[in-house]
Protein backbone atom coordinates (compact mmCIF):
# COMPACT_ATOMS: atom_id res chain seq x y z
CA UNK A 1 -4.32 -4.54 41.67
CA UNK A 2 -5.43 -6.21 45.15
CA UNK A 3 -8.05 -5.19 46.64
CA UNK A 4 -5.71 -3.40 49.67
CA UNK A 5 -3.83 -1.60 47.64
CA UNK A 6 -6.71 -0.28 45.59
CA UNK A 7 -7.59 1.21 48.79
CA UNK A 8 -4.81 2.33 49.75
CA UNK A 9 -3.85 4.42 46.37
CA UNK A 10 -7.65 5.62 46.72
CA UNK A 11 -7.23 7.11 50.37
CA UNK A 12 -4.06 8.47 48.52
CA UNK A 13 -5.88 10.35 45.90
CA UNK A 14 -8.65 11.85 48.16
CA UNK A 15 -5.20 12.85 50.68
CA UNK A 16 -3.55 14.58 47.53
CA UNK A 17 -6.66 16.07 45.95
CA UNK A 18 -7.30 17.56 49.51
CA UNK A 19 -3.40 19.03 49.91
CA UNK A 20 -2.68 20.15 46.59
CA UNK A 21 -6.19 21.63 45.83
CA UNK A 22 -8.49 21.86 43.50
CA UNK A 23 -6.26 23.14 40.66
CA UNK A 24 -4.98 19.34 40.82
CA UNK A 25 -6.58 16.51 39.25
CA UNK A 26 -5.90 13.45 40.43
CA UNK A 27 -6.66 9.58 38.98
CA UNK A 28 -5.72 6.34 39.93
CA UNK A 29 -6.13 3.95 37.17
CA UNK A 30 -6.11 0.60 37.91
CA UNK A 31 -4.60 -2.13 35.47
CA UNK A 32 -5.80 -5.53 35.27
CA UNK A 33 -6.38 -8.52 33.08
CA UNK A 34 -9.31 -7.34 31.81
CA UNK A 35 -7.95 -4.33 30.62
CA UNK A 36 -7.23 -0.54 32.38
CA UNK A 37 -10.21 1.67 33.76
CA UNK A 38 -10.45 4.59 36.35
CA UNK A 39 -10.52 3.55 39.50
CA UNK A 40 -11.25 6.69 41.53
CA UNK A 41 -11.20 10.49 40.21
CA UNK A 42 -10.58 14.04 42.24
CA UNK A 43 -10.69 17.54 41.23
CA UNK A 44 -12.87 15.74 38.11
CA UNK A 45 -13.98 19.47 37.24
CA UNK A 46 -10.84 20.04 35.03
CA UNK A 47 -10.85 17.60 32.85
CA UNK A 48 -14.66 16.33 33.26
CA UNK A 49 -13.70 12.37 33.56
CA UNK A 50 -15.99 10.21 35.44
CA UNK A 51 -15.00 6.61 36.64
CA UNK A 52 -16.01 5.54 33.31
CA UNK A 53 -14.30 7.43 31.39
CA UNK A 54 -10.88 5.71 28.93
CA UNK A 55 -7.84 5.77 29.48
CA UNK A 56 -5.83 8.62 27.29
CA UNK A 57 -3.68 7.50 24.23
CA UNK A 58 -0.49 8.42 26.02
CA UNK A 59 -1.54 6.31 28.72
CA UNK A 60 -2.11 3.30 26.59
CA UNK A 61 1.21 3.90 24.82
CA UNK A 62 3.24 4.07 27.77
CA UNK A 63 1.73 0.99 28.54
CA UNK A 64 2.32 -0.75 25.48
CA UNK A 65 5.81 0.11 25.26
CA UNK A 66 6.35 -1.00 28.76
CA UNK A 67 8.02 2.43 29.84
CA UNK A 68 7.55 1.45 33.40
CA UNK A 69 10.25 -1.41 33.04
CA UNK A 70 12.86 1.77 32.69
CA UNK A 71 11.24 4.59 34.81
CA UNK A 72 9.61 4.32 37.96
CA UNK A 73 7.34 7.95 37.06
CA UNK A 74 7.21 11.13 34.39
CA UNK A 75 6.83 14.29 35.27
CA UNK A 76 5.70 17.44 33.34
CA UNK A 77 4.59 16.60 30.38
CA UNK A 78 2.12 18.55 28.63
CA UNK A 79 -1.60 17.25 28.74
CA UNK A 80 -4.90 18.56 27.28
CA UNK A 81 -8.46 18.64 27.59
CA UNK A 82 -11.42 18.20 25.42
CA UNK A 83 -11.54 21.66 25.17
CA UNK A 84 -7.77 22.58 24.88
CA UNK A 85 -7.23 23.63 28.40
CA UNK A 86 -3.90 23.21 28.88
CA UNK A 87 -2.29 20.88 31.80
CA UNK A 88 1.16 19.83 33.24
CA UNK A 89 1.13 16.09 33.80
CA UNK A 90 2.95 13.59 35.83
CA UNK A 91 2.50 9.72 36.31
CA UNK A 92 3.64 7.45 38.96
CA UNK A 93 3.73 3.21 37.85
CA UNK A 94 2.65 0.98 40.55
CA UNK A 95 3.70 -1.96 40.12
CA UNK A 96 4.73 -5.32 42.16
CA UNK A 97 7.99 -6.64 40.53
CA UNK A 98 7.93 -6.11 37.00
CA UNK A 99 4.47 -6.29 36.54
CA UNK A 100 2.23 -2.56 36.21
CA UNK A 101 -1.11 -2.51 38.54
CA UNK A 102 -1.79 0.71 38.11
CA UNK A 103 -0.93 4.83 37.10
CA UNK A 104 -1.17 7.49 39.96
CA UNK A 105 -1.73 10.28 37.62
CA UNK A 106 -1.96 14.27 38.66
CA UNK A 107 -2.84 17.28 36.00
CA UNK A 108 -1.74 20.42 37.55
CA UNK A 109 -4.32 23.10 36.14
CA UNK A 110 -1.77 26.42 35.07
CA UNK A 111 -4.59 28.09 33.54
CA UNK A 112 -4.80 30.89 36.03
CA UNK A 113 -1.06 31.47 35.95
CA UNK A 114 -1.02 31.68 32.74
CA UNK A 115 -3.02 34.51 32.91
CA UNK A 116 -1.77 36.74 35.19
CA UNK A 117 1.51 35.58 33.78
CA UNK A 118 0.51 37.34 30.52
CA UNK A 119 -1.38 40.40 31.99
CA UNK A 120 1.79 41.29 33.86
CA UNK A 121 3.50 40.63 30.32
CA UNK A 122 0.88 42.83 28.61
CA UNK A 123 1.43 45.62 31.33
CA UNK A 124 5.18 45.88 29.74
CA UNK A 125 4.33 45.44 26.18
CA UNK A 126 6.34 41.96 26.33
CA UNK A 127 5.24 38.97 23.84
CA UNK A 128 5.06 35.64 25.30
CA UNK A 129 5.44 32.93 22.56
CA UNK A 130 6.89 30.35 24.60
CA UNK A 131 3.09 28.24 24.62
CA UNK A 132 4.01 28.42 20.72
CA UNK A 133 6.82 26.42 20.23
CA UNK A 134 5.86 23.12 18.31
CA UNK A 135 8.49 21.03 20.73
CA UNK A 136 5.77 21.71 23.22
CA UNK A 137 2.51 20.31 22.05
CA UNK A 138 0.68 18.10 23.77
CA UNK A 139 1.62 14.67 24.62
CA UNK A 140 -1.57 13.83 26.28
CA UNK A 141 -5.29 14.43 25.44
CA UNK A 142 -7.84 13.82 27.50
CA UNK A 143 -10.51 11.93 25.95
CA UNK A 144 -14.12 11.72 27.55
CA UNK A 145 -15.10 8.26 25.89
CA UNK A 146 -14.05 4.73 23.96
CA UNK A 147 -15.40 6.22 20.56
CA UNK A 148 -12.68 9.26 21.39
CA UNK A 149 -9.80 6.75 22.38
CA UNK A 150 -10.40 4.96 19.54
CA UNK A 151 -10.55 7.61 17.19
CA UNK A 152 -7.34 9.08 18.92
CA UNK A 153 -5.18 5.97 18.98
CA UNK A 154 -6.86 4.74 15.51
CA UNK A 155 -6.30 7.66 13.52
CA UNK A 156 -9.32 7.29 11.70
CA UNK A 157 -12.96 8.29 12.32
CA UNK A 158 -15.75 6.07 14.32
CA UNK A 159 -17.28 6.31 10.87
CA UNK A 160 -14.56 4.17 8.78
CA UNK A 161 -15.24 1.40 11.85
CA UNK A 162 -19.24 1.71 10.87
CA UNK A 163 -18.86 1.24 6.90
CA UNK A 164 -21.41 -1.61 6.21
CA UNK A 165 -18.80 -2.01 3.43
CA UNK A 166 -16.12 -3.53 5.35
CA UNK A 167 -14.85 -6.79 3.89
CA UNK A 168 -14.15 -9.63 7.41
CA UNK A 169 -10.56 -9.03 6.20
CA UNK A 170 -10.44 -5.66 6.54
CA UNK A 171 -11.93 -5.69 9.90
CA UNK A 172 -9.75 -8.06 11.03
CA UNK A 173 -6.60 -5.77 9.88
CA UNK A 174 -8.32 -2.91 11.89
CA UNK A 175 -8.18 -5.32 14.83
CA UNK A 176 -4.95 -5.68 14.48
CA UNK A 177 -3.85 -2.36 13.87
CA UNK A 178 -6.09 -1.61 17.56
CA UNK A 179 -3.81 -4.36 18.99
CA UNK A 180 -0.54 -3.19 17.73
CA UNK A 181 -1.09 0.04 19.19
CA UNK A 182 -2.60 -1.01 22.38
CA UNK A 183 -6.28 0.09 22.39
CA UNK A 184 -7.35 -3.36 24.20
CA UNK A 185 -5.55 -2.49 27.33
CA UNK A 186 -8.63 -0.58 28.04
CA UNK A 187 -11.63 -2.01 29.72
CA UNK A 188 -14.55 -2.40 27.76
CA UNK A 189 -13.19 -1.73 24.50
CA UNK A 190 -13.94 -5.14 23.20
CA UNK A 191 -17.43 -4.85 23.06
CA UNK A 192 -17.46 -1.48 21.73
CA UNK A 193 -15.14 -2.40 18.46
CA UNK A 194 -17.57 -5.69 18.23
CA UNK A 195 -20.68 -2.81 18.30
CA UNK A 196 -18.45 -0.65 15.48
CA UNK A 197 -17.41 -3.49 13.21
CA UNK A 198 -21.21 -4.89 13.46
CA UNK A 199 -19.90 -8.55 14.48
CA UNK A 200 -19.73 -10.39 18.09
CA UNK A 201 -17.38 -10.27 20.70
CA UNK A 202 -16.47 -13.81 20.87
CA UNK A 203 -15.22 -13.21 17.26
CA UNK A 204 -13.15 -9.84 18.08
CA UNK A 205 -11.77 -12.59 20.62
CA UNK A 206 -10.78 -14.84 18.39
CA UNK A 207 -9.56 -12.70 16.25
CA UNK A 208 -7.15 -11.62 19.07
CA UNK A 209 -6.22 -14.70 19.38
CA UNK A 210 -5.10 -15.76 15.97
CA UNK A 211 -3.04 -12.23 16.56
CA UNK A 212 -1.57 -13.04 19.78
């Protein structure tokens, strides 16, 4: 993303933060070579993301799969935080031809419908179990930092990546299994998998490269 429209989206994201309120979070992430990062935050008290906080898994899987060759956005899908607050979430792909630059994304806070929603429920006696149907779990949770994302997109613990144990083979098949599912479209995640394997960057790099 240019530098003009990285400003732009940012005077975006202060306009929307300040219209919708503060029930609405709203991030602009910017995508570059060097991987995806956040490039300005509002309403940060829902989810508790700073600038330097990782992109989610659903981000880096939409990204992976290239959805934003076949939609231009997605709306409502359900998103969580750390501590299972539960969002609706929409994302907007910028983009210049076929190539992404960024996400516009905003988390829409329902919290404090849902509770009057219920306490009017309660009043008639009526059971809600509509926030219990398994079709509607999360697709998106918010993750605080790269030991998280990795964990999340990984599927195995930051402990498994710190086994003294590991065999250069192995490692190198948990590289690739990071690659395959797109953890190194985030920004500085290469030198945190060259901190958790215990070897160097330049060899994560080349390791990427025999891959790619």
């Amino acid at each position: 993303m240019d530098k003009e429209t990285r400003t732009y989206y940012i005077k975006l994201v202060k306009f929307l933060a300040d219209t919708l309120g503060r029930n609405y979070e709203i991030v602009l992430h910017d995508v570059s070579e060097d991987g995806a990062n956040i490039a300005e935050i509002a309403n940060n008290h829902i989810s508790k993301r700073t600038i330097n906080s990782p992109l989610t898994g659903f981000a880096i899987e939409m990204i992976q799969n290239k959805i934003y060759l076949e939609r231009d956005y997605i709306t409502h899908y359900k998103t969580s935080t750390k501590n299972l607050q539960v969002m609706s979430g929409s994302t907007f792909f910028i983009k210049k031809d076929e190539k992404l630059e960024g996400l516009l994304c905003i988390n829409h806070d329902t919290s404090a419908f849902k509770k009057i929603s219920d306490e009017i429920l309660n009043l008639g006696n009526i059971y809600d179990n509509s926030y219990e149907n398994p079709e509607q779990e999360s697709k998106e949770y918010i993750k605080l930092n790269l030991e998280e994302i990795i964990e999340d997109i990984s599927g195995m613990s930051i402990e498994n990546f710190k086994n003294k144990s590991l065999k250069p083979k192995e490692k190198q098949k948990m590289i690739a299994s990071l690659y395959e599912k797109g953890i190194f479209n985030v920004k500085g995640v290469i030198p945190k998998v060259a901190e958790l394997l215990s070897i160097s960057e330049p060899s994560v790099y080349r390791h990427l490269q025999k891959i790619k």
